[in-house]
Structures are given as structure tokens and as C-alpha cells.
PDB file of N, CA and C in Angstrom:
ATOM      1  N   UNK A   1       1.292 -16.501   7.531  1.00  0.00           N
ATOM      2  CA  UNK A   1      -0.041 -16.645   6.970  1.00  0.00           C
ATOM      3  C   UNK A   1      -0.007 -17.791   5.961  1.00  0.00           C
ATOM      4  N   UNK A   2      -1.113 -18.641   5.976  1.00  0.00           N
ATOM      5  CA  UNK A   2      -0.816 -19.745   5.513  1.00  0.00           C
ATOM      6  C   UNK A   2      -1.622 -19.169   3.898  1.00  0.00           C
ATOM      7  N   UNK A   3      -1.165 -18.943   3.219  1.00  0.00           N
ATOM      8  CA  UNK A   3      -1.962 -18.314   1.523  1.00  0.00           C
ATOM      9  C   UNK A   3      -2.213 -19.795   1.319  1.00  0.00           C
ATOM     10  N   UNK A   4      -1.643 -21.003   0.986  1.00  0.00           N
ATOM     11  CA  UNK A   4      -2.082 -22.161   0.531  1.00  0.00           C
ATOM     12  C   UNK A   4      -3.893 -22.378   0.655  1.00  0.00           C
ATOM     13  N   UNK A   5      -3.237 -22.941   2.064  1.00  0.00           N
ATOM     14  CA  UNK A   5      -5.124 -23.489   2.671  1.00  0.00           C
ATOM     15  C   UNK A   5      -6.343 -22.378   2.635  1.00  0.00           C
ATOM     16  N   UNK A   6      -5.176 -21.026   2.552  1.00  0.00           N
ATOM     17  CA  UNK A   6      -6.640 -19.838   2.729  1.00  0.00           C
ATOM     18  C   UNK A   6      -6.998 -19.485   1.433  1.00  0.00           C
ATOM     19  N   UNK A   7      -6.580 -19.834   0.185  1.00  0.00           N
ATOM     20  CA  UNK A   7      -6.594 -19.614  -1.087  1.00  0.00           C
ATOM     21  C   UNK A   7      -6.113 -18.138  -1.100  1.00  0.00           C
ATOM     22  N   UNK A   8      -5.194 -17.430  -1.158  1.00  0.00           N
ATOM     23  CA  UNK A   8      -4.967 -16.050  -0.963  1.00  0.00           C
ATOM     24  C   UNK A   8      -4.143 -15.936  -1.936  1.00  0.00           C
ATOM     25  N   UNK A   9      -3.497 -14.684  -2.505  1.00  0.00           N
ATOM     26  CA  UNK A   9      -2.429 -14.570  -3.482  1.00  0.00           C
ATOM     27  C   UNK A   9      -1.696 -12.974  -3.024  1.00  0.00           C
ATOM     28  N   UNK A  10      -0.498 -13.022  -3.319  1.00  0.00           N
ATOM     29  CA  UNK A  10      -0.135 -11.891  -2.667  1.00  0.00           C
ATOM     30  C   UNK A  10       0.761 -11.291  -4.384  1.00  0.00           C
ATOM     31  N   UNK A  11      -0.268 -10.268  -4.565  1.00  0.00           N
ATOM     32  CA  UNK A  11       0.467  -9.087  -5.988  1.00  0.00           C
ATOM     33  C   UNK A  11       0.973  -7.941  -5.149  1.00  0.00           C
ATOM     34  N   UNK A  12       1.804  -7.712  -5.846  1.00  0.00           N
ATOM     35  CA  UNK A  12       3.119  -6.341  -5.744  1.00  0.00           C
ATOM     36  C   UNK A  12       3.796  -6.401  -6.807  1.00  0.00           C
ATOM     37  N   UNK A  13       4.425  -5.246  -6.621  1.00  0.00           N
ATOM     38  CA  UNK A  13       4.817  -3.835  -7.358  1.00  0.00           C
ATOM     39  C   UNK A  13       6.465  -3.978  -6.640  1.00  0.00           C
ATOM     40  N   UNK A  14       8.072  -3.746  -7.914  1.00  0.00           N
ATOM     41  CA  UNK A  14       8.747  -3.736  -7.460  1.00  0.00           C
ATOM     42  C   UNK A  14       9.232  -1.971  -7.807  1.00  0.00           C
ATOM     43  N   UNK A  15       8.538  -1.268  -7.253  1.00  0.00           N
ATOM     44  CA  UNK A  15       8.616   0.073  -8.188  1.00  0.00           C
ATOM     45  C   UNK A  15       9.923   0.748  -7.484  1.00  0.00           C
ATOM     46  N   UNK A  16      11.103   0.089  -7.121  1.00  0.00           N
ATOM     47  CA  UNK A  16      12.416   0.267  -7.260  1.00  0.00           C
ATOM     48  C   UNK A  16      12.886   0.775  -8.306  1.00  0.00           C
ATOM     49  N   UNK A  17      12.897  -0.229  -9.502  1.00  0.00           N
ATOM     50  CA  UNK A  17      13.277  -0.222 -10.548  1.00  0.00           C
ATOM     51  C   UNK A  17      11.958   0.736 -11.762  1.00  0.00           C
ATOM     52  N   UNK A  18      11.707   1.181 -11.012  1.00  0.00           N
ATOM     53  CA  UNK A  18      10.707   2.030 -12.148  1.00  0.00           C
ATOM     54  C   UNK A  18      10.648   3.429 -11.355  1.00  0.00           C
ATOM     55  N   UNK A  19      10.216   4.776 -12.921  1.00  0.00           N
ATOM     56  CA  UNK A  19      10.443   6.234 -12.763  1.00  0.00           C
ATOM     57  C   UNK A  19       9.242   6.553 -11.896  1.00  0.00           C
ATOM     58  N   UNK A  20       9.103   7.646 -11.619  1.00  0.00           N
ATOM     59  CA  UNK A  20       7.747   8.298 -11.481  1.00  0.00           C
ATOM     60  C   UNK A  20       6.750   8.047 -12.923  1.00  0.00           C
ATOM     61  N   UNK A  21       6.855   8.085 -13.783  1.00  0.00           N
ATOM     62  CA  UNK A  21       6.045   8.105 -14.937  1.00  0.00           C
ATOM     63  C   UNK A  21       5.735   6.861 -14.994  1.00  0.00           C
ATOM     64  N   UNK A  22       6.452   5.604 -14.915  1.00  0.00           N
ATOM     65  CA  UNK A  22       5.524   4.467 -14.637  1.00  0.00           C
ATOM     66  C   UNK A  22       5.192   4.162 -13.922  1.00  0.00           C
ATOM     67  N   UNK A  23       5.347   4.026 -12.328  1.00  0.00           N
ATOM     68  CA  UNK A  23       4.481   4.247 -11.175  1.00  0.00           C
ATOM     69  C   UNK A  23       3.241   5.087 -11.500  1.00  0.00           C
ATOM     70  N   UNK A  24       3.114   6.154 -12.045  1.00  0.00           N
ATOM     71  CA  UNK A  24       1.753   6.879 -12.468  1.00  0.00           C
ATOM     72  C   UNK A  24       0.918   5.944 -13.539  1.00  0.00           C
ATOM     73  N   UNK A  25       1.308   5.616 -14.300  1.00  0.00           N
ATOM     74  CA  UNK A  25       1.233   4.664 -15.807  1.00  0.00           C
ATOM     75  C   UNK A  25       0.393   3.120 -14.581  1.00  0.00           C
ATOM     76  N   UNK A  26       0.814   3.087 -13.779  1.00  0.00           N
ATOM     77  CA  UNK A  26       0.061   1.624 -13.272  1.00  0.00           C
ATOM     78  C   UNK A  26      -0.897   2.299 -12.449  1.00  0.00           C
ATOM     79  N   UNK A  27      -0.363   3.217 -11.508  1.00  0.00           N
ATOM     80  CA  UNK A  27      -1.723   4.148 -10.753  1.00  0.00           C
ATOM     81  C   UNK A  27      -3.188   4.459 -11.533  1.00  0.00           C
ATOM     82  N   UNK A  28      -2.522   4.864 -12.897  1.00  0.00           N
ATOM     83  CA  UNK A  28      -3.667   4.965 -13.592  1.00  0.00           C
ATOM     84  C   UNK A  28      -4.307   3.814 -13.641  1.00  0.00           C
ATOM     85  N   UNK A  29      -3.772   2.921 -14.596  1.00  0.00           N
ATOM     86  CA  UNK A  29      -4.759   1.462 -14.882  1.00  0.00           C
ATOM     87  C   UNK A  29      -4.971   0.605 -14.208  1.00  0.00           C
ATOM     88  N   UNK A  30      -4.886   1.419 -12.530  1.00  0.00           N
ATOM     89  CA  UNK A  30      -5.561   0.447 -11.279  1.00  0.00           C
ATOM     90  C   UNK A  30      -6.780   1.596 -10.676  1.00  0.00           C
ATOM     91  N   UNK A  31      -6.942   2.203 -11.106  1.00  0.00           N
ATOM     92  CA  UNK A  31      -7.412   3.648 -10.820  1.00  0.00           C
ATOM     93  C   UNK A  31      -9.138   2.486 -11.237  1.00  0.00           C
ATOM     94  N   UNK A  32      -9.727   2.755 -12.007  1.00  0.00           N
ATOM     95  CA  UNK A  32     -11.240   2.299 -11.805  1.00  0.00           C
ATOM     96  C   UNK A  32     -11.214   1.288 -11.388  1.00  0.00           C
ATOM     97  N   UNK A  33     -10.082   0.129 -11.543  1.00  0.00           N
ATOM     98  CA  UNK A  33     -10.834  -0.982 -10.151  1.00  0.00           C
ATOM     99  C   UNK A  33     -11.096  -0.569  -9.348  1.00  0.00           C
ATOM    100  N   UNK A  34     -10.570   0.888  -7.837  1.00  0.00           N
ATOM    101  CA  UNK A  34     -11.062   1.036  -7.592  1.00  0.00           C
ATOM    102  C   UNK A  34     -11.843   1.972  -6.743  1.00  0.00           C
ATOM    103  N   UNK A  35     -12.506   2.537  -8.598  1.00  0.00           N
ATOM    104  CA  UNK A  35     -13.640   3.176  -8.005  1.00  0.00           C
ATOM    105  C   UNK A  35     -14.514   2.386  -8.514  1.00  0.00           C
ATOM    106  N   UNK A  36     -14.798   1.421  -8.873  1.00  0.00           N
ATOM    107  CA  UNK A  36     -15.613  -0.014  -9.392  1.00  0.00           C
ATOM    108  C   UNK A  36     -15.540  -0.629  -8.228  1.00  0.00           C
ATOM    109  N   UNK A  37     -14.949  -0.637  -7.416  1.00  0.00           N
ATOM    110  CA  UNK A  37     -14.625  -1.337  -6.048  1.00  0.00           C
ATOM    111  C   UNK A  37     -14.767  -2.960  -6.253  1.00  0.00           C
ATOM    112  N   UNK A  38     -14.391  -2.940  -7.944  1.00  0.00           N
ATOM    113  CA  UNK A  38     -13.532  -4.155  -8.160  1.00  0.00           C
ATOM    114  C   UNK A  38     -12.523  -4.892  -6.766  1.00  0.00           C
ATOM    115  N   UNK A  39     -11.371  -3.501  -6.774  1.00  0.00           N
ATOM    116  CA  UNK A  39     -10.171  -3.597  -5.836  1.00  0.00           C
ATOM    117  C   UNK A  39     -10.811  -2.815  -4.923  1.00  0.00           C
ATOM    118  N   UNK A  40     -10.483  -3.564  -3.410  1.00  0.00           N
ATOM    119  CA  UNK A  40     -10.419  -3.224  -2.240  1.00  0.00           C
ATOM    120  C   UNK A  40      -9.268  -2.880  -1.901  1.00  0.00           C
ATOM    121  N   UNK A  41      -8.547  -1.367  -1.269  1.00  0.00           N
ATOM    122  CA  UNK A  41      -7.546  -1.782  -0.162  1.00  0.00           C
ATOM    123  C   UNK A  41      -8.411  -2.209   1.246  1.00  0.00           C
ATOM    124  N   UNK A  42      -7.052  -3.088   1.958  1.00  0.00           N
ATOM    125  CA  UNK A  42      -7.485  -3.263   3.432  1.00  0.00           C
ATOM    126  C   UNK A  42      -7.740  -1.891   4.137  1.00  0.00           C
ATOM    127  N   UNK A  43      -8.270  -2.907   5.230  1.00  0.00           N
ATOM    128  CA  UNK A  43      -8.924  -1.929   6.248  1.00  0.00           C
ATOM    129  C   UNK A  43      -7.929  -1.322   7.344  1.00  0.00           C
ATOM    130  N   UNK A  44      -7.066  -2.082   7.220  1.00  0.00           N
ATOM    131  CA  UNK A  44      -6.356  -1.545   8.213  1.00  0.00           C
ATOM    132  C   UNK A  44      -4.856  -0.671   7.625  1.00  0.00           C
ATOM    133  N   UNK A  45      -5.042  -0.517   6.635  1.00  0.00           N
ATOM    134  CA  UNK A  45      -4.259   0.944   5.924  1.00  0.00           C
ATOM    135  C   UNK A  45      -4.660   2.037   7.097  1.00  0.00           C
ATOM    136  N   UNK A  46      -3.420   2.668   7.614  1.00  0.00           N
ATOM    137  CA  UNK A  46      -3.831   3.888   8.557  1.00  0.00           C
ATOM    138  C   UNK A  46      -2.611   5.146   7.897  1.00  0.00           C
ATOM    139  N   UNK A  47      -3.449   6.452   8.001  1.00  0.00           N
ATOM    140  CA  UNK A  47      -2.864   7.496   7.043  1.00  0.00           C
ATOM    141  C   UNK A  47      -2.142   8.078   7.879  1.00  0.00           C
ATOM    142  N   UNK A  48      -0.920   8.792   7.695  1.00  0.00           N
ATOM    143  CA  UNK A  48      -0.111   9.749   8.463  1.00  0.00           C
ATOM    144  C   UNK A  48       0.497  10.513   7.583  1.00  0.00           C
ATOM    145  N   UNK A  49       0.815  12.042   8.379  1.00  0.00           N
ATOM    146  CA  UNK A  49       1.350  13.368   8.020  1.00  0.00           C
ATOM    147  C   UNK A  49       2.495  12.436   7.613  1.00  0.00           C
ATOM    148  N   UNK A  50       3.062  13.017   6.021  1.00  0.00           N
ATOM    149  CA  UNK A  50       4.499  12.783   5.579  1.00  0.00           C
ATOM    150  C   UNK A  50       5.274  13.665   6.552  1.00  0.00           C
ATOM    151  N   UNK A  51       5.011  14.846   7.637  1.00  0.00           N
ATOM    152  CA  UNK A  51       5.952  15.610   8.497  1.00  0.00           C
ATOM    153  C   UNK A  51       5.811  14.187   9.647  1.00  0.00           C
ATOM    154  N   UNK A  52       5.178  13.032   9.399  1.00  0.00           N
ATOM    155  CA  UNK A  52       5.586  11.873  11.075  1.00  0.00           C
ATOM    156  C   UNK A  52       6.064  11.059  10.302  1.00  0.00           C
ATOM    157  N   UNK A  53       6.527  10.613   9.267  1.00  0.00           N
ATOM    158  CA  UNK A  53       7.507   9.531   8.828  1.00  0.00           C
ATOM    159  C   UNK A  53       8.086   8.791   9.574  1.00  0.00           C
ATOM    160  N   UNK A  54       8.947   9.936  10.752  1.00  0.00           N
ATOM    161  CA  UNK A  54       9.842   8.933  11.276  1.00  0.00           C
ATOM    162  C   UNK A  54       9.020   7.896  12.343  1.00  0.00           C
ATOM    163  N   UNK A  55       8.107   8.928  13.324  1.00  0.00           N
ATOM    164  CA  UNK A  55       7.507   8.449  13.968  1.00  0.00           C
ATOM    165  C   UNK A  55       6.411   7.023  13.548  1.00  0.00           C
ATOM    166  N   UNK A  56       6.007   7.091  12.463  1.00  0.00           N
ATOM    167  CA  UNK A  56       4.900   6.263  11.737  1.00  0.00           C
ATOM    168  C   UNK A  56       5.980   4.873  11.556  1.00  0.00           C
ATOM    169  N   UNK A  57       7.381   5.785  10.804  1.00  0.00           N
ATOM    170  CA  UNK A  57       8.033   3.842  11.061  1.00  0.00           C
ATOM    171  C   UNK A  57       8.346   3.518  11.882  1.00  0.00           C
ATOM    172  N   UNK A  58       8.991   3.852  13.128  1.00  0.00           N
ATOM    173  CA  UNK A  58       9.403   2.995  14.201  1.00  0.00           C
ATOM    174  C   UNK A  58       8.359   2.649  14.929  1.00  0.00           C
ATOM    175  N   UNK A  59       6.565   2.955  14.746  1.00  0.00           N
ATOM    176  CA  UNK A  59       5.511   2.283  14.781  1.00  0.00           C
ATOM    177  C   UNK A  59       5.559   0.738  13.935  1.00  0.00           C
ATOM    178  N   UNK A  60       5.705   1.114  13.180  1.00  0.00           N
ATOM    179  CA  UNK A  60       5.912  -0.040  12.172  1.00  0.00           C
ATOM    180  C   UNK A  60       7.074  -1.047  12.940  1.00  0.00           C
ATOM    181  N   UNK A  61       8.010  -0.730  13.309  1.00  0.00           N
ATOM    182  CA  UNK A  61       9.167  -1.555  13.541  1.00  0.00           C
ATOM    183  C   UNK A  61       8.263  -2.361  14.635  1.00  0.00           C
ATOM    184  N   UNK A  62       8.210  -1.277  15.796  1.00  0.00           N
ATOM    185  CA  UNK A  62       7.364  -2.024  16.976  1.00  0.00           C
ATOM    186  C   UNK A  62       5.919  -2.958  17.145  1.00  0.00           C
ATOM    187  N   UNK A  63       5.407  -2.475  16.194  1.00  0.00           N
ATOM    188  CA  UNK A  63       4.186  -3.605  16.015  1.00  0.00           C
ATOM    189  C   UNK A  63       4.275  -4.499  14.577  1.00  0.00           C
ATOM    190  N   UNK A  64       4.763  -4.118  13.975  1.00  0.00           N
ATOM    191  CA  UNK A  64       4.780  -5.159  12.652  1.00  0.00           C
ATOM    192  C   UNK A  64       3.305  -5.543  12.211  1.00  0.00           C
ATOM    193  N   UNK A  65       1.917  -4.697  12.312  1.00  0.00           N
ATOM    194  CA  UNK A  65       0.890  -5.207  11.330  1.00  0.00           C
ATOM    195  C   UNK A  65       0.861  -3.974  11.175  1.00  0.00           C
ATOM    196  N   UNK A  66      -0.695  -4.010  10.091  1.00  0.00           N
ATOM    197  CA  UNK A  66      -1.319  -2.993   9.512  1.00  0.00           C
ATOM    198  C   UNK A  66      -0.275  -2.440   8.391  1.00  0.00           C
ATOM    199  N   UNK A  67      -0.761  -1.278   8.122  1.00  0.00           N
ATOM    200  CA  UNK A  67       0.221  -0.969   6.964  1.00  0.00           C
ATOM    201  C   UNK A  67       0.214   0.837   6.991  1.00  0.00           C
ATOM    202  N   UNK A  68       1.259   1.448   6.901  1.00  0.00           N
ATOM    203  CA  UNK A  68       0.857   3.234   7.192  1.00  0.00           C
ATOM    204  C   UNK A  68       1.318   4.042   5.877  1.00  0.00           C
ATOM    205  N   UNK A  69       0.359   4.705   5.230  1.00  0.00           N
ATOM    206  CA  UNK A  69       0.474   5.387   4.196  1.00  0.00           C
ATOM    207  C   UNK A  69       0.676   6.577   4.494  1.00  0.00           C
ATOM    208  N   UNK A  70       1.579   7.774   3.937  1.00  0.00           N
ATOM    209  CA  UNK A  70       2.386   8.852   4.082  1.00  0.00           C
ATOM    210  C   UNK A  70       1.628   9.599   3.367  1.00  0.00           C
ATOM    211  N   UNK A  71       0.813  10.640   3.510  1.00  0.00           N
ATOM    212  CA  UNK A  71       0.147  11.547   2.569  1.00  0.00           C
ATOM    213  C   UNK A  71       0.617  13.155   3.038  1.00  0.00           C
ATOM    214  N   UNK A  72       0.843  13.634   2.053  1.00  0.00           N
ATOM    215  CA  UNK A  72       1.646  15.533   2.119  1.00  0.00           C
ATOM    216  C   UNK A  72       0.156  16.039   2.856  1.00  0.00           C
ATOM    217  N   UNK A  73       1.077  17.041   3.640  1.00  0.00           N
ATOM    218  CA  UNK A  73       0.169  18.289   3.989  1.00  0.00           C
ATOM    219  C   UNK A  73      -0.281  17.696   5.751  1.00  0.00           C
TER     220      UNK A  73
END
């Protein structure tokens, strides 16, 4: 993806190196962007049972877009 010519910027999070309590600590103070819908996530975030993990990544391996979020229950 060319970010230059498309004017794009790519922010992340190296939350390796950080606890649960600061991972929550940034959750929070990203929390009303958005429900201000300041912040958008993409559209193509797709949700799966944390019981398909495995299945959801070797989706991932095989197609390489979109992005799959793990939610309990």
C-alpha cells in the first residue's frame, strides 16, 4: 500500500511490552473517540468465537486481508 501518495498513516500499539492495566489505561482514552465516531474501526474487522482461534488464524494465514477479532463466549 502505497501510504505516501494516498496520504495515509499507520498508528499502533506495541502492547507486548505493556500489563493489562495499561492496555485498559489506553482502551479507556480511545474509548469516546469512538463513540464520537471521531475514530472509525474498518469495515472489514470480522468477529469470531475465542473457542475458533485456531480456525480464525489459519484463515488469516490463507488469505492475508481483513483483520479477525476474538471475542469470549
Amino acid at each position: 500500500m502505497d501510504f505516501y501518495r494516498r496520504q495515509l498513516r499507520l498508528l499502533g500499539v506495541n502492547s507486548l511490552e505493556l500489563n493489562a492495566s495499561d492496555c485498559a489505561g489506553i482502551l479507556e482514552n480511545l474509548t469516546p473517540g469512538f463513540e464520537s465516531k471521531l475514530l472509525v474501526a474498518p469495515d472489514s474487522i470480522e468477529k469470531q468465537a475465542l473457542a475458533n482461534a485456531a480456525s480464525a488464524y489459519e484463515s488469516i494465514l490463507k488469505h492475508s486481508q481483513g483483520k479477525i477479532v476474538l471475542v469470549p463466549g
